[in-house]
PDB file of N, CA and C in Angstrom:
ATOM      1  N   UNK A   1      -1.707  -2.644  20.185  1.00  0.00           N
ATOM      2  CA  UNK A   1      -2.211  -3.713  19.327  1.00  0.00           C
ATOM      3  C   UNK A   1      -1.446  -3.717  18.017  1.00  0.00           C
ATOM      4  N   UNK A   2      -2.135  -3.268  17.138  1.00  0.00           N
ATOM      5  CA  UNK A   2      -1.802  -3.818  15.866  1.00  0.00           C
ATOM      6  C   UNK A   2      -1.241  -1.856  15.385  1.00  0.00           C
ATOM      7  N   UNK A   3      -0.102  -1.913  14.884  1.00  0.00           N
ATOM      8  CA  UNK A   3      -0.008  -0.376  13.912  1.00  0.00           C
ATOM      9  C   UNK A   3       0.814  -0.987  12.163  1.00  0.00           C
ATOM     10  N   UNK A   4       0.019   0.059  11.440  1.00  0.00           N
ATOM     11  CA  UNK A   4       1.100  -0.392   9.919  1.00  0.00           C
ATOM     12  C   UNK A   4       1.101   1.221   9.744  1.00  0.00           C
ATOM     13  N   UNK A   5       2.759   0.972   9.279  1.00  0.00           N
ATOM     14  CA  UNK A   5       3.219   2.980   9.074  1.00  0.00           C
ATOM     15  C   UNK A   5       3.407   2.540   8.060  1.00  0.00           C
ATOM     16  N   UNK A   6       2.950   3.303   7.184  1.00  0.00           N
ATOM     17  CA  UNK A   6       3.651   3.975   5.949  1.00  0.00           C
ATOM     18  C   UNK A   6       4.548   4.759   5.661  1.00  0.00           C
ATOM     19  N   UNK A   7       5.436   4.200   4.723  1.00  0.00           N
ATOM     20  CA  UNK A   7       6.576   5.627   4.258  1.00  0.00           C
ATOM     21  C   UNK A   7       7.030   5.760   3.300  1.00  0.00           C
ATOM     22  N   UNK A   8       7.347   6.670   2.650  1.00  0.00           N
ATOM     23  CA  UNK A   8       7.847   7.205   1.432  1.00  0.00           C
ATOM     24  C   UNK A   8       7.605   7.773   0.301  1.00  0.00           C
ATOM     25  N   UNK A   9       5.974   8.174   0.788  1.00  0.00           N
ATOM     26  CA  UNK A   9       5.558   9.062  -0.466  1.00  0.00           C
ATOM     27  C   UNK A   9       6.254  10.569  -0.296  1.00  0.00           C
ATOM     28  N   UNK A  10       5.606  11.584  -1.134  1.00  0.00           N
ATOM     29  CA  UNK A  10       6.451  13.045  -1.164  1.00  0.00           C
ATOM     30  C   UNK A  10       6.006  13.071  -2.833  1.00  0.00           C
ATOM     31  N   UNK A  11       6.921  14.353  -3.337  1.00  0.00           N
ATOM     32  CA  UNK A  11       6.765  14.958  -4.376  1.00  0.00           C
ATOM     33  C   UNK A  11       7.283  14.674  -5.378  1.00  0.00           C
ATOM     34  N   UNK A  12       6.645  13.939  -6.455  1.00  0.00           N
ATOM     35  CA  UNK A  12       7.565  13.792  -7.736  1.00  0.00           C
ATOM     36  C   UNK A  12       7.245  14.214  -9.246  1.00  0.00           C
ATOM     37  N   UNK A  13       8.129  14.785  -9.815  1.00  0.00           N
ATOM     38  CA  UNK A  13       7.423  15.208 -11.188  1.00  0.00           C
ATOM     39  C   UNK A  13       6.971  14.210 -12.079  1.00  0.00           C
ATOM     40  N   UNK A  14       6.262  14.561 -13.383  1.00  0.00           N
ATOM     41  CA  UNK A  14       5.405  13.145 -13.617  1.00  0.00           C
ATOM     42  C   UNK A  14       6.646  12.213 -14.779  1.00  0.00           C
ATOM     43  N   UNK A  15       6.562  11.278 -15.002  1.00  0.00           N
ATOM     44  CA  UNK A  15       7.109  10.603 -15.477  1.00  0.00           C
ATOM     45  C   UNK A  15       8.241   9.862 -14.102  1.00  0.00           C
ATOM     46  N   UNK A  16       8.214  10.356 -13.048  1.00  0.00           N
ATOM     47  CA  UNK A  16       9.293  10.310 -12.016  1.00  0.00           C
ATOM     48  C   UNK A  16       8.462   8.389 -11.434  1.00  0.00           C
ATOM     49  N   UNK A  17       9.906   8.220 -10.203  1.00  0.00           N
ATOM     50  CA  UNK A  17       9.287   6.520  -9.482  1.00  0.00           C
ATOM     51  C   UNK A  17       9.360   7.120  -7.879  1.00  0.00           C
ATOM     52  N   UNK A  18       8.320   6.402  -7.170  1.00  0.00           N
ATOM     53  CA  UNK A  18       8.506   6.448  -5.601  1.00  0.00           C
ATOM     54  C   UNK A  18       7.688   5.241  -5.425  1.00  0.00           C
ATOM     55  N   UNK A  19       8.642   5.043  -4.304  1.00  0.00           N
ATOM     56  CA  UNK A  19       8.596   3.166  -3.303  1.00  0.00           C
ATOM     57  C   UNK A  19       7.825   3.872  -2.140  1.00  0.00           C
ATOM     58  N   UNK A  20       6.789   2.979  -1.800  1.00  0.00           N
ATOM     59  CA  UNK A  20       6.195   3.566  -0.179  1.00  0.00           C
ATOM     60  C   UNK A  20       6.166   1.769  -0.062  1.00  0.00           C
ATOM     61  N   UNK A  21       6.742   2.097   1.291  1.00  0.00           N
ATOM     62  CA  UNK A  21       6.638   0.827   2.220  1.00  0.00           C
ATOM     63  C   UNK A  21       5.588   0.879   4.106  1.00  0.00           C
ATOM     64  N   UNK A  22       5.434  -0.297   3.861  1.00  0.00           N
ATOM     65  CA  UNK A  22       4.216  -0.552   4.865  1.00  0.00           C
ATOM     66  C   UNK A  22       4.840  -1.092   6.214  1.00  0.00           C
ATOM     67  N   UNK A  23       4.877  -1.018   6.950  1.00  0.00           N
ATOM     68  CA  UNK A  23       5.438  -2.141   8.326  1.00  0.00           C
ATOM     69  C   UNK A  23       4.420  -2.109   9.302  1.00  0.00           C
ATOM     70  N   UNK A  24       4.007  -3.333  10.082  1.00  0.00           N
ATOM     71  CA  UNK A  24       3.339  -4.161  10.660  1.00  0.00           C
ATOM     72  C   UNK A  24       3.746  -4.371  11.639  1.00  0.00           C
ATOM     73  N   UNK A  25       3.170  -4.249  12.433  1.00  0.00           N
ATOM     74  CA  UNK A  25       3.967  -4.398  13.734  1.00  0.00           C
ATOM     75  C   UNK A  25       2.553  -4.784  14.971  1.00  0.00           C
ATOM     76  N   UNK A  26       2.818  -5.089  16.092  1.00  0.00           N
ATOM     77  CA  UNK A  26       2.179  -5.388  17.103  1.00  0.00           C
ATOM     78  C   UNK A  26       1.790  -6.978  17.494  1.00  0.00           C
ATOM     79  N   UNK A  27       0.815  -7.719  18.081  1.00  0.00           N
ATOM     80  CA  UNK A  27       0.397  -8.771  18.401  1.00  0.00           C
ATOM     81  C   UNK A  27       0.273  -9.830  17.130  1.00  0.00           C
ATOM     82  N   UNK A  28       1.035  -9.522  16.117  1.00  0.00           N
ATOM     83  CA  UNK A  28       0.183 -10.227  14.773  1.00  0.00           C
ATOM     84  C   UNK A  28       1.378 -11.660  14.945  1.00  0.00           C
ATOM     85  N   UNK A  29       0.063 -12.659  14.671  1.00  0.00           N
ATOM     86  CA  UNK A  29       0.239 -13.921  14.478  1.00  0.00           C
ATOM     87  C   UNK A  29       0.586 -14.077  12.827  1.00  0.00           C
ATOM     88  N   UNK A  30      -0.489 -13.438  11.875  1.00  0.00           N
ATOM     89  CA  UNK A  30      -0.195 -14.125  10.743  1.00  0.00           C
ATOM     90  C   UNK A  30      -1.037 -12.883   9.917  1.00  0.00           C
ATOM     91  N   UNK A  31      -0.184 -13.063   8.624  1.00  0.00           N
ATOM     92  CA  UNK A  31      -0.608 -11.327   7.687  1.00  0.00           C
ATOM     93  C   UNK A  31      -0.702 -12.634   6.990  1.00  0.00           C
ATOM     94  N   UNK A  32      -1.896 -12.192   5.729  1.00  0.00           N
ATOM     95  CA  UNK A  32      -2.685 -12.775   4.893  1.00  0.00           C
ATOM     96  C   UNK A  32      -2.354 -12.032   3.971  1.00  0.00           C
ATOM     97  N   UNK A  33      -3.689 -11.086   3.621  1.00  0.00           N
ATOM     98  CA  UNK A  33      -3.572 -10.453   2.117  1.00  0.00           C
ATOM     99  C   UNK A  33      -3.004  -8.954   2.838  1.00  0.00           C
ATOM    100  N   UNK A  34      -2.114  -8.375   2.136  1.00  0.00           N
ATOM    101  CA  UNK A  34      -1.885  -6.733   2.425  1.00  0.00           C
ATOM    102  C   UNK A  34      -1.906  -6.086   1.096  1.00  0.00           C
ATOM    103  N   UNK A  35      -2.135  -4.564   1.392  1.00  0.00           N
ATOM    104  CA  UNK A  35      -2.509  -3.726  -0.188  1.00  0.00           C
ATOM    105  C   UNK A  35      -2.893  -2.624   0.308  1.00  0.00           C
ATOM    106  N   UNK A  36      -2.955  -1.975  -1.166  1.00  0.00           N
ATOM    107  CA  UNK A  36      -2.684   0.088  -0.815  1.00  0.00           C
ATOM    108  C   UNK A  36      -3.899   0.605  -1.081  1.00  0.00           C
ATOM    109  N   UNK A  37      -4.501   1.016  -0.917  1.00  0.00           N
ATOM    110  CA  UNK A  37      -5.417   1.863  -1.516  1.00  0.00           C
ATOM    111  C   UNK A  37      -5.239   3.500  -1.594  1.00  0.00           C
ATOM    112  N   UNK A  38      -5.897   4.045  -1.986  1.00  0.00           N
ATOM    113  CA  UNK A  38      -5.413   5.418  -2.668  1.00  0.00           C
ATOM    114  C   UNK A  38      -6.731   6.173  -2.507  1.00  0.00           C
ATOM    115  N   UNK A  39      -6.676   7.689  -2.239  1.00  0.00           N
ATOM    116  CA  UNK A  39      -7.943   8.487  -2.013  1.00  0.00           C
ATOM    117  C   UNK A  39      -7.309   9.932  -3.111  1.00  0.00           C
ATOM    118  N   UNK A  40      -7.934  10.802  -3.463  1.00  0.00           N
ATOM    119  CA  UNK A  40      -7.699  11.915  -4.535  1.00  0.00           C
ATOM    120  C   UNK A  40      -8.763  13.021  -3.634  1.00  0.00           C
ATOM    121  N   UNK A  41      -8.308  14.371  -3.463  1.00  0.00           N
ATOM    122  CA  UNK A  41      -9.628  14.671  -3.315  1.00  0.00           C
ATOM    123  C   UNK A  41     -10.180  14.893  -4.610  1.00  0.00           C
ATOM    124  N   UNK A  42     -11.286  14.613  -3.585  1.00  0.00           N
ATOM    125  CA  UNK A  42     -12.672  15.185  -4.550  1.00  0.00           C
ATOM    126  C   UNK A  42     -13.228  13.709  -4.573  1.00  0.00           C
ATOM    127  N   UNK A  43     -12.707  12.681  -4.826  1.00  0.00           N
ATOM    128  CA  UNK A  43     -12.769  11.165  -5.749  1.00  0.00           C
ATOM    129  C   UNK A  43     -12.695  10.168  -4.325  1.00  0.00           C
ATOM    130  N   UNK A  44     -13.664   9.090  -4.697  1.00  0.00           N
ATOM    131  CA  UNK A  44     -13.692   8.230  -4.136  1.00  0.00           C
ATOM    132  C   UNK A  44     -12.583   7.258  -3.288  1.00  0.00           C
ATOM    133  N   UNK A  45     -12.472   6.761  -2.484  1.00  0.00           N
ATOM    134  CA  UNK A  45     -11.058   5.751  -2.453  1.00  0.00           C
ATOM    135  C   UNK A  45     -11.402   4.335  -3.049  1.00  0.00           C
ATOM    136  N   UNK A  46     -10.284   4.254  -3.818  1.00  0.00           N
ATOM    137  CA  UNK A  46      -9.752   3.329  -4.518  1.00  0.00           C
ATOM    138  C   UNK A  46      -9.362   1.731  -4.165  1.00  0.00           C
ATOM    139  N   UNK A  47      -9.179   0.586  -4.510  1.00  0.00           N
ATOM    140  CA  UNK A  47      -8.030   0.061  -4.139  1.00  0.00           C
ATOM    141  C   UNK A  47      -7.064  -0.039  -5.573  1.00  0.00           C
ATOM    142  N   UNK A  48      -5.844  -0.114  -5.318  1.00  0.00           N
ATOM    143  CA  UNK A  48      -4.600   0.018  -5.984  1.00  0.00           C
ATOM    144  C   UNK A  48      -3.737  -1.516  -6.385  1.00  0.00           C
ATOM    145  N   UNK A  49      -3.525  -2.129  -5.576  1.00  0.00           N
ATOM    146  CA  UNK A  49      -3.234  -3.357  -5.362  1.00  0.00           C
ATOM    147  C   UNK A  49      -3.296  -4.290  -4.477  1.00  0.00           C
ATOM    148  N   UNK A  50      -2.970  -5.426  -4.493  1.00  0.00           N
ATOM    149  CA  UNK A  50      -2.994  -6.370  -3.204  1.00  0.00           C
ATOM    150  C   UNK A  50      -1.915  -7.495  -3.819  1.00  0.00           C
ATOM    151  N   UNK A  51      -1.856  -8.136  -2.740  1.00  0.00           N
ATOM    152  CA  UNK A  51      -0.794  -9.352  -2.257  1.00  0.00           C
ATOM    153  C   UNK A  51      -0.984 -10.237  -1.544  1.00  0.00           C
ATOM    154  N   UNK A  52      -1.170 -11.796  -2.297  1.00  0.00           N
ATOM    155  CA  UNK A  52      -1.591 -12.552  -0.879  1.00  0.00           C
ATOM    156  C   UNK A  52      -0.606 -13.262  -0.189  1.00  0.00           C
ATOM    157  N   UNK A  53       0.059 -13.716   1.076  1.00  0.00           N
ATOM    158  CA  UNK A  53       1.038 -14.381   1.643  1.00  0.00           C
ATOM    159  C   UNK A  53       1.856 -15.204   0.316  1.00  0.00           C
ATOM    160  N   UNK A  54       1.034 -15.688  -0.442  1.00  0.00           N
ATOM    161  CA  UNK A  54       1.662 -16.932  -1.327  1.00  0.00           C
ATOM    162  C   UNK A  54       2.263 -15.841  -2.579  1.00  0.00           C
ATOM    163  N   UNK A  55       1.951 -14.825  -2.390  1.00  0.00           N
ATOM    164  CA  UNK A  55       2.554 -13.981  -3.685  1.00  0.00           C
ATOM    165  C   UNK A  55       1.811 -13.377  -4.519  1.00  0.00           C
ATOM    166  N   UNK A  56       0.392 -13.454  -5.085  1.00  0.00           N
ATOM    167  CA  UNK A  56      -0.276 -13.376  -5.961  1.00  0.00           C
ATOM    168  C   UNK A  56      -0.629 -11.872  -5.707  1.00  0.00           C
ATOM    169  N   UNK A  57      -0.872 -11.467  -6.914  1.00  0.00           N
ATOM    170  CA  UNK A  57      -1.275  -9.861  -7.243  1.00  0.00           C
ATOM    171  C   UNK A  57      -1.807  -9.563  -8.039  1.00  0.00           C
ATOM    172  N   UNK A  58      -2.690  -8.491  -7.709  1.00  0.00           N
ATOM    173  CA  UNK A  58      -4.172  -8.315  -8.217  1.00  0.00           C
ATOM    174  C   UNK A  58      -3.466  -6.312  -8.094  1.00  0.00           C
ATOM    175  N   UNK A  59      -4.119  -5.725  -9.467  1.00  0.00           N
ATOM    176  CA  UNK A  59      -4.036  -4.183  -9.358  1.00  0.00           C
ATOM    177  C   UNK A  59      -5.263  -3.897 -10.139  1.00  0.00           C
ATOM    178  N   UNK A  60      -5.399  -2.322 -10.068  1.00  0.00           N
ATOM    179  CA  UNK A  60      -6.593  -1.613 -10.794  1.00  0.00           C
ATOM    180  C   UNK A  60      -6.052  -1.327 -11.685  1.00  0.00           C
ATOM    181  N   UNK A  61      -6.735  -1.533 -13.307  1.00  0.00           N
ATOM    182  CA  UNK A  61      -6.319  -1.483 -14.176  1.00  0.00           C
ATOM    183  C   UNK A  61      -5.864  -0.185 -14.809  1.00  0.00           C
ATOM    184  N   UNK A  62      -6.041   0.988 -13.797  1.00  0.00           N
ATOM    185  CA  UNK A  62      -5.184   2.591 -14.514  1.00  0.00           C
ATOM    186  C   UNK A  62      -3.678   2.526 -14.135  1.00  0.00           C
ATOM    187  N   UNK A  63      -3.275   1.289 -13.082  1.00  0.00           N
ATOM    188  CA  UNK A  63      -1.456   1.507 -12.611  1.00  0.00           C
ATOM    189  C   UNK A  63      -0.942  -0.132 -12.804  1.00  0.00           C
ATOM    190  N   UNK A  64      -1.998  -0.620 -13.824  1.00  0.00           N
ATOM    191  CA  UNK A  64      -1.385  -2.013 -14.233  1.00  0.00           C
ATOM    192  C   UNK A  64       0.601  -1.649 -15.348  1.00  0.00           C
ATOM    193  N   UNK A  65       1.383  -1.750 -15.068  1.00  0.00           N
ATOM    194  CA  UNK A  65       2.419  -1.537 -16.474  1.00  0.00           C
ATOM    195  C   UNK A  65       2.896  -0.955 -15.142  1.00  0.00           C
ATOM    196  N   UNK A  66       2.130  -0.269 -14.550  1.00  0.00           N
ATOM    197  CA  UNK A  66       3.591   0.965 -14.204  1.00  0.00           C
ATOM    198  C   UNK A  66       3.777   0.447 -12.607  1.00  0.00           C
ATOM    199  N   UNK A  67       2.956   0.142 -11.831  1.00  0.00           N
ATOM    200  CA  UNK A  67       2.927  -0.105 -10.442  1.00  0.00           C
ATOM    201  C   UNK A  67       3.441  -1.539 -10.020  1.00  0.00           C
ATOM    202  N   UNK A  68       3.946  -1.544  -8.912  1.00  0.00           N
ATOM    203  CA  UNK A  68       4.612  -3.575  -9.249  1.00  0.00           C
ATOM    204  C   UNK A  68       3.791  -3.522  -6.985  1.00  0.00           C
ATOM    205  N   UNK A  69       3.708  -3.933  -6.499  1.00  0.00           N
ATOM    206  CA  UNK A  69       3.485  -3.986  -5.347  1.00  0.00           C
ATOM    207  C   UNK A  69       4.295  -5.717  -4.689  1.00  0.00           C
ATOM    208  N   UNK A  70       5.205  -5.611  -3.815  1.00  0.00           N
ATOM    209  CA  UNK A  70       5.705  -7.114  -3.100  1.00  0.00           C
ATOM    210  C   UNK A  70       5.782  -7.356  -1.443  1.00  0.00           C
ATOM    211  N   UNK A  71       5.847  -8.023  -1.135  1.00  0.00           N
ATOM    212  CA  UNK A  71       5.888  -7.809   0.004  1.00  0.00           C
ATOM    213  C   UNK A  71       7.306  -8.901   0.946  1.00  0.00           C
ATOM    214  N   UNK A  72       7.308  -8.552   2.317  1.00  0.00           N
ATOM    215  CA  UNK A  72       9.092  -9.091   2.776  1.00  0.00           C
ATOM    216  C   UNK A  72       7.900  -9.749   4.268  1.00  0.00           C
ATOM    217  N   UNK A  73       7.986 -10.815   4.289  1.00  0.00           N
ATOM    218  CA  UNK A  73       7.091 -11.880   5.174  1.00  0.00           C
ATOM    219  C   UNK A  73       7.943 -11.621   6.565  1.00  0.00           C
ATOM    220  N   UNK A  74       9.407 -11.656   6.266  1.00  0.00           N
ATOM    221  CA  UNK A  74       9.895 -11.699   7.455  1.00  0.00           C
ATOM    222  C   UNK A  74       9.605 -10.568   7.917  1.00  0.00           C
ATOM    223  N   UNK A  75      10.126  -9.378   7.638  1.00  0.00           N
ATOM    224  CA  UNK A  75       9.695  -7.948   7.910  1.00  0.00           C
ATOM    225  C   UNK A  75       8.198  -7.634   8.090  1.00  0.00           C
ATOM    226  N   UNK A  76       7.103  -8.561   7.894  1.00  0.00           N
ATOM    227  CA  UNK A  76       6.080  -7.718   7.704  1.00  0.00           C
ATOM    228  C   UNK A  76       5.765  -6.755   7.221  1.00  0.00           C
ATOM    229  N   UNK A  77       6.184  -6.964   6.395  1.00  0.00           N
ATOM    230  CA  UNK A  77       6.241  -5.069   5.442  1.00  0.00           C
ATOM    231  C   UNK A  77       5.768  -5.507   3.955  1.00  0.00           C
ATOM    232  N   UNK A  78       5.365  -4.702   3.401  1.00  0.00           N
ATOM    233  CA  UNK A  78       4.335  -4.358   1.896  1.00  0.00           C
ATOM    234  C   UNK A  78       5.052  -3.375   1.230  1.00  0.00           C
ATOM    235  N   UNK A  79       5.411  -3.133   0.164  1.00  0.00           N
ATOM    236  CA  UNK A  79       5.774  -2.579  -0.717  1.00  0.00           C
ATOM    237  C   UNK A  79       5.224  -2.156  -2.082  1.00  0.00           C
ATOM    238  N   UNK A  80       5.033  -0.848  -2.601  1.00  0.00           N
ATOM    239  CA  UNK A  80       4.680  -0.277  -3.708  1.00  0.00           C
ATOM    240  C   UNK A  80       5.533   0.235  -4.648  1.00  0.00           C
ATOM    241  N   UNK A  81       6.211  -0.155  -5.145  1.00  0.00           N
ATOM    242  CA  UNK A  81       7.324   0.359  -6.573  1.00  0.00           C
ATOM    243  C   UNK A  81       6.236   1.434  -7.370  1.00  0.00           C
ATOM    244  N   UNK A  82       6.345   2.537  -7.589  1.00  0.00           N
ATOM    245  CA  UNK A  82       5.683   3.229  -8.485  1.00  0.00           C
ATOM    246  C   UNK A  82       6.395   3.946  -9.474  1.00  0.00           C
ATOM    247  N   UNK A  83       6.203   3.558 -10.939  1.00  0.00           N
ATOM    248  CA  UNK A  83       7.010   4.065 -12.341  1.00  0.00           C
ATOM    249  C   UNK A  83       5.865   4.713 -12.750  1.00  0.00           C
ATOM    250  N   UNK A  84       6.399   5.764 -13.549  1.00  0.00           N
ATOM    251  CA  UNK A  84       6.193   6.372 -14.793  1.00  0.00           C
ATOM    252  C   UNK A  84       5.066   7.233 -13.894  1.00  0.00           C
ATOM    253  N   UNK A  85       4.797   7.355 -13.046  1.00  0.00           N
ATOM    254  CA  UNK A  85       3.764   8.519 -12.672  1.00  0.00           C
ATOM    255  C   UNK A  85       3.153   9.388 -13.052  1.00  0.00           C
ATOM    256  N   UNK A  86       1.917   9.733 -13.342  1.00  0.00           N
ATOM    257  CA  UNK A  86       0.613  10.025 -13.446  1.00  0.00           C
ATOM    258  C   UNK A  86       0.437  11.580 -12.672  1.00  0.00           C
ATOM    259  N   UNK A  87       0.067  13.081 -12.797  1.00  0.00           N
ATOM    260  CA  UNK A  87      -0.992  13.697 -11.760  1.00  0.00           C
ATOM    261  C   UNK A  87      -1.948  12.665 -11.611  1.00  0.00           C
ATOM    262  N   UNK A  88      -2.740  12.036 -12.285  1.00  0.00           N
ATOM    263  CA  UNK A  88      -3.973  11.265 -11.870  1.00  0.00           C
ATOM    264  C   UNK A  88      -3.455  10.557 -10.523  1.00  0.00           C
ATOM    265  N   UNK A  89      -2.097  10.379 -10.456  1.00  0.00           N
ATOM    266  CA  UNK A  89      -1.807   9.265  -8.993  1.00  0.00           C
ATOM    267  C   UNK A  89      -1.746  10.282  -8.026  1.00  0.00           C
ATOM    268  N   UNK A  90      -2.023  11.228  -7.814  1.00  0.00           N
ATOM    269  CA  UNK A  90      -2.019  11.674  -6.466  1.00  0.00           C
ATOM    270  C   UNK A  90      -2.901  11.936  -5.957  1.00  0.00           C
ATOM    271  N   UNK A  91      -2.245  11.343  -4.429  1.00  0.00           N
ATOM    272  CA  UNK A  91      -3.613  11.064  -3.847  1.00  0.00           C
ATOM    273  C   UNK A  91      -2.607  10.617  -1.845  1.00  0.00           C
ATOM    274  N   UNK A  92      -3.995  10.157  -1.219  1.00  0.00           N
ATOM    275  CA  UNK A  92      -3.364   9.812   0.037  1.00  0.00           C
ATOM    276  C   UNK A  92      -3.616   8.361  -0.040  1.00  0.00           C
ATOM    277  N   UNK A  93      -1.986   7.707  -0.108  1.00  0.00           N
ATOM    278  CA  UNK A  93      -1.901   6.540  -0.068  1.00  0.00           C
ATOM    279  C   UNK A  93      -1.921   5.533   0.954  1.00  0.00           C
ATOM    280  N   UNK A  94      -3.127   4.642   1.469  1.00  0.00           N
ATOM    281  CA  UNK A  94      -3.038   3.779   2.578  1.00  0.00           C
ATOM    282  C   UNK A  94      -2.880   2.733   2.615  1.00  0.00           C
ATOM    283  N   UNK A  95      -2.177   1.992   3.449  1.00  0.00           N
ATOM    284  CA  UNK A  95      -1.651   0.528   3.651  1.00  0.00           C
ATOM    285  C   UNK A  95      -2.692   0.070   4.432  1.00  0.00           C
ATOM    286  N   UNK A  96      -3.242  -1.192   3.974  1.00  0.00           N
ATOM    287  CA  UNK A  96      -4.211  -2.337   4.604  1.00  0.00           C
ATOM    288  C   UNK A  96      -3.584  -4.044   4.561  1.00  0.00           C
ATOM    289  N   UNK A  97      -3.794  -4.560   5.747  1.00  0.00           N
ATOM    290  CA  UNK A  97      -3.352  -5.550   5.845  1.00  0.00           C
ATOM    291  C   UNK A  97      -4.771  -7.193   6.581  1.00  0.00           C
ATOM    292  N   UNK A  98      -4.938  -7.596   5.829  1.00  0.00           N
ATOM    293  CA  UNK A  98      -5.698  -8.821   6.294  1.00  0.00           C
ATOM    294  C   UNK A  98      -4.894  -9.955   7.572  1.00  0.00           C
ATOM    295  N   UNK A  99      -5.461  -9.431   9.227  1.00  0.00           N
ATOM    296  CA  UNK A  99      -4.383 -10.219   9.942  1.00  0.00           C
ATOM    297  C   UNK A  99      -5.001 -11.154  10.922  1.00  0.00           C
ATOM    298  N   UNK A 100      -3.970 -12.145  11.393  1.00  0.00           N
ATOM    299  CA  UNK A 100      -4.583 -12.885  12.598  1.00  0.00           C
ATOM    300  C   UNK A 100      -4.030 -12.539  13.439  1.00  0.00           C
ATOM    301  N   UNK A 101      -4.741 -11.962  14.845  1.00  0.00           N
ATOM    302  CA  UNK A 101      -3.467 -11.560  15.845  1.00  0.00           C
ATOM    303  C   UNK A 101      -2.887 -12.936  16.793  1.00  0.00           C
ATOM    304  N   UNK A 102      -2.457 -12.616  17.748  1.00  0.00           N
ATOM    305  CA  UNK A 102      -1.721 -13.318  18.543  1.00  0.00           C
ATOM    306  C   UNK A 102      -2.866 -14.391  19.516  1.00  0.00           C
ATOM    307  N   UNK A 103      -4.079 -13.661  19.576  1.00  0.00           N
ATOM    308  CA  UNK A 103      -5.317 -13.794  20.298  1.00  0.00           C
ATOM    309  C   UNK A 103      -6.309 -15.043  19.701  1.00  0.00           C
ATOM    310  N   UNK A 104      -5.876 -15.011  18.432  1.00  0.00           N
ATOM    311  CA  UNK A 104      -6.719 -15.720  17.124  1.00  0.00           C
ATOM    312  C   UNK A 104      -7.840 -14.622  16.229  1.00  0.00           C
ATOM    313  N   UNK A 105      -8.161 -13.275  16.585  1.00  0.00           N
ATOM    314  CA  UNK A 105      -9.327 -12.784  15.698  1.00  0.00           C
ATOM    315  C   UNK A 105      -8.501 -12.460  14.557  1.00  0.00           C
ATOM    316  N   UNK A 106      -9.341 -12.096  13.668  1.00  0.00           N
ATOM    317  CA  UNK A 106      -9.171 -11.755  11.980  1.00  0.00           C
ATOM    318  C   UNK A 106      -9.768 -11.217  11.188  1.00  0.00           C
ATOM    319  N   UNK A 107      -8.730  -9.976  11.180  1.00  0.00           N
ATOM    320  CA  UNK A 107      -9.646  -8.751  10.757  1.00  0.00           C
ATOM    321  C   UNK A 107      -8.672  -8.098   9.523  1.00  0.00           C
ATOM    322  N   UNK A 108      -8.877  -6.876   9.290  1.00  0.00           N
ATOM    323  CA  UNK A 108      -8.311  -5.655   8.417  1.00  0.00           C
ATOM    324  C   UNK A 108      -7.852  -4.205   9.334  1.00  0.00           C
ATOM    325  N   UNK A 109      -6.885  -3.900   9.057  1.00  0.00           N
ATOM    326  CA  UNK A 109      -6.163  -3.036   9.840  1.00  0.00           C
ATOM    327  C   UNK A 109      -5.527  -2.081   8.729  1.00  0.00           C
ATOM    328  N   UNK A 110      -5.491  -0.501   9.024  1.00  0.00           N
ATOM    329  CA  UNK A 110      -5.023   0.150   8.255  1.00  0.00           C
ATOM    330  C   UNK A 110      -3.893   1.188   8.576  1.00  0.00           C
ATOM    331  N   UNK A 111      -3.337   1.687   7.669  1.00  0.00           N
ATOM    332  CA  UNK A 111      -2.116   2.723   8.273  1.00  0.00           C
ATOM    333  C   UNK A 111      -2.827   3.746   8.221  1.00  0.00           C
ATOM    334  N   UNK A 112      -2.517   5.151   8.503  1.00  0.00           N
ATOM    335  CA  UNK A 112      -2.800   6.060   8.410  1.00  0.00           C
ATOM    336  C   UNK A 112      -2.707   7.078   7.387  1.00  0.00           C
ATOM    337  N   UNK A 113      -2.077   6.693   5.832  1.00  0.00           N
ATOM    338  CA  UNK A 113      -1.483   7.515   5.095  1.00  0.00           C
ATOM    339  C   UNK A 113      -0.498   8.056   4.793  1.00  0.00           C
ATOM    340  N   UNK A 114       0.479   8.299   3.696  1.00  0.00           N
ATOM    341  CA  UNK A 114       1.245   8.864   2.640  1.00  0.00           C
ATOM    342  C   UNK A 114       0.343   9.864   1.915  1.00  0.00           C
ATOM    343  N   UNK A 115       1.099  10.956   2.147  1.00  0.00           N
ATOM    344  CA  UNK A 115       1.066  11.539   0.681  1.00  0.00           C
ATOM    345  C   UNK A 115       1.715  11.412  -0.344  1.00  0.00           C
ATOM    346  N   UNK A 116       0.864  11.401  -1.844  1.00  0.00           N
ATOM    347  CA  UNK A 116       1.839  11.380  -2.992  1.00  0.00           C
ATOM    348  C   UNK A 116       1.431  12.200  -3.692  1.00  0.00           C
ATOM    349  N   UNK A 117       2.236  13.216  -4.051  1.00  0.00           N
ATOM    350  CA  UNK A 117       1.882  14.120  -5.354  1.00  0.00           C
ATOM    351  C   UNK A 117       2.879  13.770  -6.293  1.00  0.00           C
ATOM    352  N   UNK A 118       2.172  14.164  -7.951  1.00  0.00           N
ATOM    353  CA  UNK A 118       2.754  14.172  -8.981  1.00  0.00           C
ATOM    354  C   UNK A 118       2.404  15.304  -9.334  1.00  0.00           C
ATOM    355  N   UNK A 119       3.458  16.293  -9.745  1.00  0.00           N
ATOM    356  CA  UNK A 119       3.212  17.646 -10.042  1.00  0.00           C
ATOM    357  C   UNK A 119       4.360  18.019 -10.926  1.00  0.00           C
ATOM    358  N   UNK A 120       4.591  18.768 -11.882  1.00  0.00           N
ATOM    359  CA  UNK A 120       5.504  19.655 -12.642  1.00  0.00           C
ATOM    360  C   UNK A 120       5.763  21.097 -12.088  1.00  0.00           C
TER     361      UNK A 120
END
């Protein structure tokens, strides 16, 4: 059916940038809104940003300045630019995508996770 991988989190010291990208793949007719959300232990999960087909973007206001999120329609793929990094940003980063499949239903589908640490 439907899979979105994530890739490119890993280890960065703080002030450091890492890109995690999303890809989409399976029966999908049509991606709507896609976006990351973020888990810490201990701490609740988050959402981080979103993107709707037409472009528009919405973030949580602790990675507004530093986080840019875009996405590539042809590719099906989602993207997270992350500057100036935070310890507060680490966490397990997941890709969610709002889709129509090939079938017509319309739902939310998720990847499985990135890790991202920010550490010295």
């Amino acid at each position: 059916q439907v899979h979105l991988v994530e890739s490119g989190g890993g280890l960065v010291q703080p002030g450091g940038s890492l890109r995690l990208s999303c890809a989409a793949s399976g029966n999908i007719f049509s991606i709507y809104t896609m976006g990351w959300y973020r888990q810490a232990i201990g701490k609740q999960r988050e959402l981080v940003a979103t993107i709707t087909s037409g472009g528009s973007t919405n973030y949580v206001d602790s990675v507004k300045g530093r986080f840019t999120i875009s996405r590539d329609n042809a590719k099906n793929t989602v993207y997270l630019q992350m500057n100036s990094l935070k310890p507060e940003d680490t966490a397990v980063y997941y890709c969610y995508g709002e889709l129509t499949l090939d079938w017509g239903t319309r739902g939310d589908y998720w990847g499985q996770g990135t890790q991202v640490t920010v550490s010295s």
